[in-house]
Protein backbone atom coordinates (compact mmCIF):
# COMPACT_ATOMS: atom_id res chain seq x y z
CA UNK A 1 0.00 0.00 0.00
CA UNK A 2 2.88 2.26 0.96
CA UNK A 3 4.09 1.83 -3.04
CA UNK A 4 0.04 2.70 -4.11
CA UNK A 5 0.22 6.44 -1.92
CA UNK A 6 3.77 7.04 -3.51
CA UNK A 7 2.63 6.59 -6.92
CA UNK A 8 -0.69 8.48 -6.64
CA UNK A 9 1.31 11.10 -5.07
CA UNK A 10 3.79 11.06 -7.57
CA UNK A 11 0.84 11.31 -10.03
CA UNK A 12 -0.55 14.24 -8.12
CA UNK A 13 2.81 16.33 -7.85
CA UNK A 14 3.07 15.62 -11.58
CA UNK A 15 -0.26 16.19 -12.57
CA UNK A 16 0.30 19.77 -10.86
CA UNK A 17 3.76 20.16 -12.74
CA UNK A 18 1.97 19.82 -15.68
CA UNK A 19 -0.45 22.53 -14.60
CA UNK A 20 1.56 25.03 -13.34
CA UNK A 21 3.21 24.48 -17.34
CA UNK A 22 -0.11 24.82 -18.36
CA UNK A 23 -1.02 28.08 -16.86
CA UNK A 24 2.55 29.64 -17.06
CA UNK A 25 2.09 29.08 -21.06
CA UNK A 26 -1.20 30.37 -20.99
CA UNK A 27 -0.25 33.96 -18.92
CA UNK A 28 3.10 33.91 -21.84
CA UNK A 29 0.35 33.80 -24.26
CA UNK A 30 -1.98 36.52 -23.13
CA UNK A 31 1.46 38.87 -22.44
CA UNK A 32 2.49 37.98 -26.11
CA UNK A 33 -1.31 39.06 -27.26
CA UNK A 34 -0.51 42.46 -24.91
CA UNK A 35 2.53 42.92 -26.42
CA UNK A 36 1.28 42.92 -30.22
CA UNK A 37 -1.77 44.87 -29.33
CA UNK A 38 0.54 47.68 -27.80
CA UNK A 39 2.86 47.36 -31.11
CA UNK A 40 0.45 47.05 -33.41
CA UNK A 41 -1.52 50.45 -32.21
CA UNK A 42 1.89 52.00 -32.26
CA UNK A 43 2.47 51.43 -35.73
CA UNK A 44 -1.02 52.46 -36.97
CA UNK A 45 -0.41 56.11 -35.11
CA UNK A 46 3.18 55.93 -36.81
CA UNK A 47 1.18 55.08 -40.16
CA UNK A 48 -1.19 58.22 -39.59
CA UNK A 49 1.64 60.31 -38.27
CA UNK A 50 3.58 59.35 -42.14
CA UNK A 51 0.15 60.33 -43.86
CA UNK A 52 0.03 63.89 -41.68
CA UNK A 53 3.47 64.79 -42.32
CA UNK A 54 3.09 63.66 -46.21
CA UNK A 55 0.53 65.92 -46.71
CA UNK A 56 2.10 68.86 -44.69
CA UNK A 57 4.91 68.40 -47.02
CA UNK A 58 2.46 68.57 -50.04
CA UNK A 59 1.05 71.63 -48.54
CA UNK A 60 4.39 73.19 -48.14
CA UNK A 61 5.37 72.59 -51.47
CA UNK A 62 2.13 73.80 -53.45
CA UNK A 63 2.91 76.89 -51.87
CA UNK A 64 6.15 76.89 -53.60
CA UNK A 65 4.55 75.63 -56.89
CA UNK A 66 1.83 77.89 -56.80
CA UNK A 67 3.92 81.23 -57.27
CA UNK A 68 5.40 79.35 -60.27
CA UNK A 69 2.51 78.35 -62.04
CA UNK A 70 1.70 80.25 -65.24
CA UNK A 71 -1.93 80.27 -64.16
CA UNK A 72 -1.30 82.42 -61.30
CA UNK A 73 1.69 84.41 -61.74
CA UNK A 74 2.19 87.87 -63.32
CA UNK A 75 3.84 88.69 -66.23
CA UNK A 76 6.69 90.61 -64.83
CA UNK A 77 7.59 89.86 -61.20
CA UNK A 78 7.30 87.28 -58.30
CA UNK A 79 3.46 88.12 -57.77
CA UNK A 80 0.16 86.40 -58.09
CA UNK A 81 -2.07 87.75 -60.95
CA UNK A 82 -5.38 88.62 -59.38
CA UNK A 83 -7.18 88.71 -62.79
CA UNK A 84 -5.93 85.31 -63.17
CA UNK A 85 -7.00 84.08 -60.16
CA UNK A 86 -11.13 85.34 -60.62
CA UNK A 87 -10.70 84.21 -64.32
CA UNK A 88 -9.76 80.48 -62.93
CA UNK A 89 -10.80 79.78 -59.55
CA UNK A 90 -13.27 76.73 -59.14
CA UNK A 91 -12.01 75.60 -62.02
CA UNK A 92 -12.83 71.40 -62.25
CA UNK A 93 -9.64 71.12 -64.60
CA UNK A 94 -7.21 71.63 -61.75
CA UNK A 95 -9.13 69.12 -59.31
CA UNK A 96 -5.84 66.75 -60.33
CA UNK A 97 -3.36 69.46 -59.10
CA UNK A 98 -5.19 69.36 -55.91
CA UNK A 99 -5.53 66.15 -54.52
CA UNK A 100 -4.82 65.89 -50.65
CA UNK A 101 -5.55 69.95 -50.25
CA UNK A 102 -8.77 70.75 -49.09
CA UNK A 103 -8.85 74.57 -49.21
CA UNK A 104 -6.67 77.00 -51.34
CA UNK A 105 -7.19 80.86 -50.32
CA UNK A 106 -5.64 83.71 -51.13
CA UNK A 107 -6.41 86.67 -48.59
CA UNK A 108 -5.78 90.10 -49.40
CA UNK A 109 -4.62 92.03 -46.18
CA UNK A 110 -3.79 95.26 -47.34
CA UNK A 111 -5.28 97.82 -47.86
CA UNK A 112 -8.41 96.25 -47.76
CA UNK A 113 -9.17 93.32 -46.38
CA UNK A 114 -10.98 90.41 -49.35
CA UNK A 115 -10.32 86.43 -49.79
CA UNK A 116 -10.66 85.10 -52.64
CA UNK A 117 -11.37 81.14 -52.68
CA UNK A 118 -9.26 79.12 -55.47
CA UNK A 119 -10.95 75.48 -54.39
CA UNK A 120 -12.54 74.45 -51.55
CA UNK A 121 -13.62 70.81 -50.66
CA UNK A 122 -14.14 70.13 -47.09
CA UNK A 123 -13.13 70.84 -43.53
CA UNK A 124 -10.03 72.41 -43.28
CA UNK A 125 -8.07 71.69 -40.37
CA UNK A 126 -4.29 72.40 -40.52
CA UNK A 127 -3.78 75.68 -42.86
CA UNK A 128 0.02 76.64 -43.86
CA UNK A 129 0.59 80.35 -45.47
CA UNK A 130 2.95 82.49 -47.29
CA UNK A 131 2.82 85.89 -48.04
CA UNK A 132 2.54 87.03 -51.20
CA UNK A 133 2.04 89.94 -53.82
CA UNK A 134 -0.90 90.17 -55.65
CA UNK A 135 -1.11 92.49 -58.20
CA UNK A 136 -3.58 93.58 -61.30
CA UNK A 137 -2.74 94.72 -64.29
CA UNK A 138 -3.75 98.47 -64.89
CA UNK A 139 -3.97 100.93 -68.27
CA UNK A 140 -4.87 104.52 -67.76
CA UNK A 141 -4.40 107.07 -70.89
CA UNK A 142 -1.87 104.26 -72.41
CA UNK A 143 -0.09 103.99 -69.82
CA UNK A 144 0.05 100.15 -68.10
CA UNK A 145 0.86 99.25 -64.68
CA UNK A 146 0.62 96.83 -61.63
CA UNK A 147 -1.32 97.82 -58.71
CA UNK A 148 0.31 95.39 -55.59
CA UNK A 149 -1.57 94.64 -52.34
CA UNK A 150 -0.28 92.30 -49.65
CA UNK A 151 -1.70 88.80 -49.62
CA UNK A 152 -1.31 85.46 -47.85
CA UNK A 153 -1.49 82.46 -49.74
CA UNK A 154 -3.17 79.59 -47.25
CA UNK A 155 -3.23 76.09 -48.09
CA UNK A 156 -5.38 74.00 -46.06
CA UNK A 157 -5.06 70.16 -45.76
CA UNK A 158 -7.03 67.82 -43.53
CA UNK A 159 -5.48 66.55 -40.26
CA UNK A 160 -5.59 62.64 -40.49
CA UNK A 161 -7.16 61.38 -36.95
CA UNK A 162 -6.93 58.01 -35.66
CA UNK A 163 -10.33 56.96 -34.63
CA UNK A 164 -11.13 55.35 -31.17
CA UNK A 165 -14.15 52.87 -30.90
């Protein structure tokens, strides 16, 4: 009988052994799971983060571009042609030029105050500016010249949120 106990509590100490594997595995598990949901949330906000600064760089350079462009530009001068910009603002040939951008303004500051909407689809959220010339062409007894107010070109993009559920 004394061999029967020693084997049944042999059993028993192993049976436990094999339990205590059991539910050590099963808490490595669960911390693994942990683990990849922490990492895995990381690297979608370092995915939306890429997207934000992507179109913050598009932004940036538009602004840039947008002095350049034949369109918009006078014909003497770093300036933007105001005639140009009433004769093609919401214009649906440009919607190509402007993908990512959801609002491109110009705003006259001085002397008088005006903005003047080039496109416009959506919510802005994060605007970035630069100041600009913006001139009209003038003739007056044959005589032609440009008439130059202060502006500030904004270009709005949309911020890129993650969204909690």
């Amino acid at each position: 009988m004394d061999n029967n106990k020693k084997i049944i509590y042999m059993a028993r100490k192993a049976q436990l052994k094999i339990q205590e594997t059991a539910f050590m595995l099963l808490a490595l598990a669960l911390l693994f799971a942990i683990l990849f949901i922490f990492y895995s949330n990381y690297q979608v906000r370092q995915v939306y983060a890429a997207k934000n600064n992507r179109l913050e760089e598009q932004a940036i350079s538009l602004l840039d571009k947008f002095m350049a462009m034949p369109e918009f530009s006078c014909l003497h001068g770093a300036c933007i042609d105001e005639d140009k910009l009433y004769a093609l603002r919401n214009m649906s040939a440009y919607n190509d030029l402007w993908k990512g951008i959801v609002r491109i303004q110009v705003v006259r500051i001085y002397p008088k105050s005006e903005t003047i909407t080039i496109y416009q689809k959506g919510k802005p959220e994060v605007s970035y500016a630069s100041f600009v010339p913006l001139c009209r062409t003038l003739q007056q007894e044959g005589y032609t010249w440009q008439q130059c107010s202060l502006a500030k070109l904004l270009v709005s993009v949309e911020n890129v949120k993650l969204e909690r559920r």
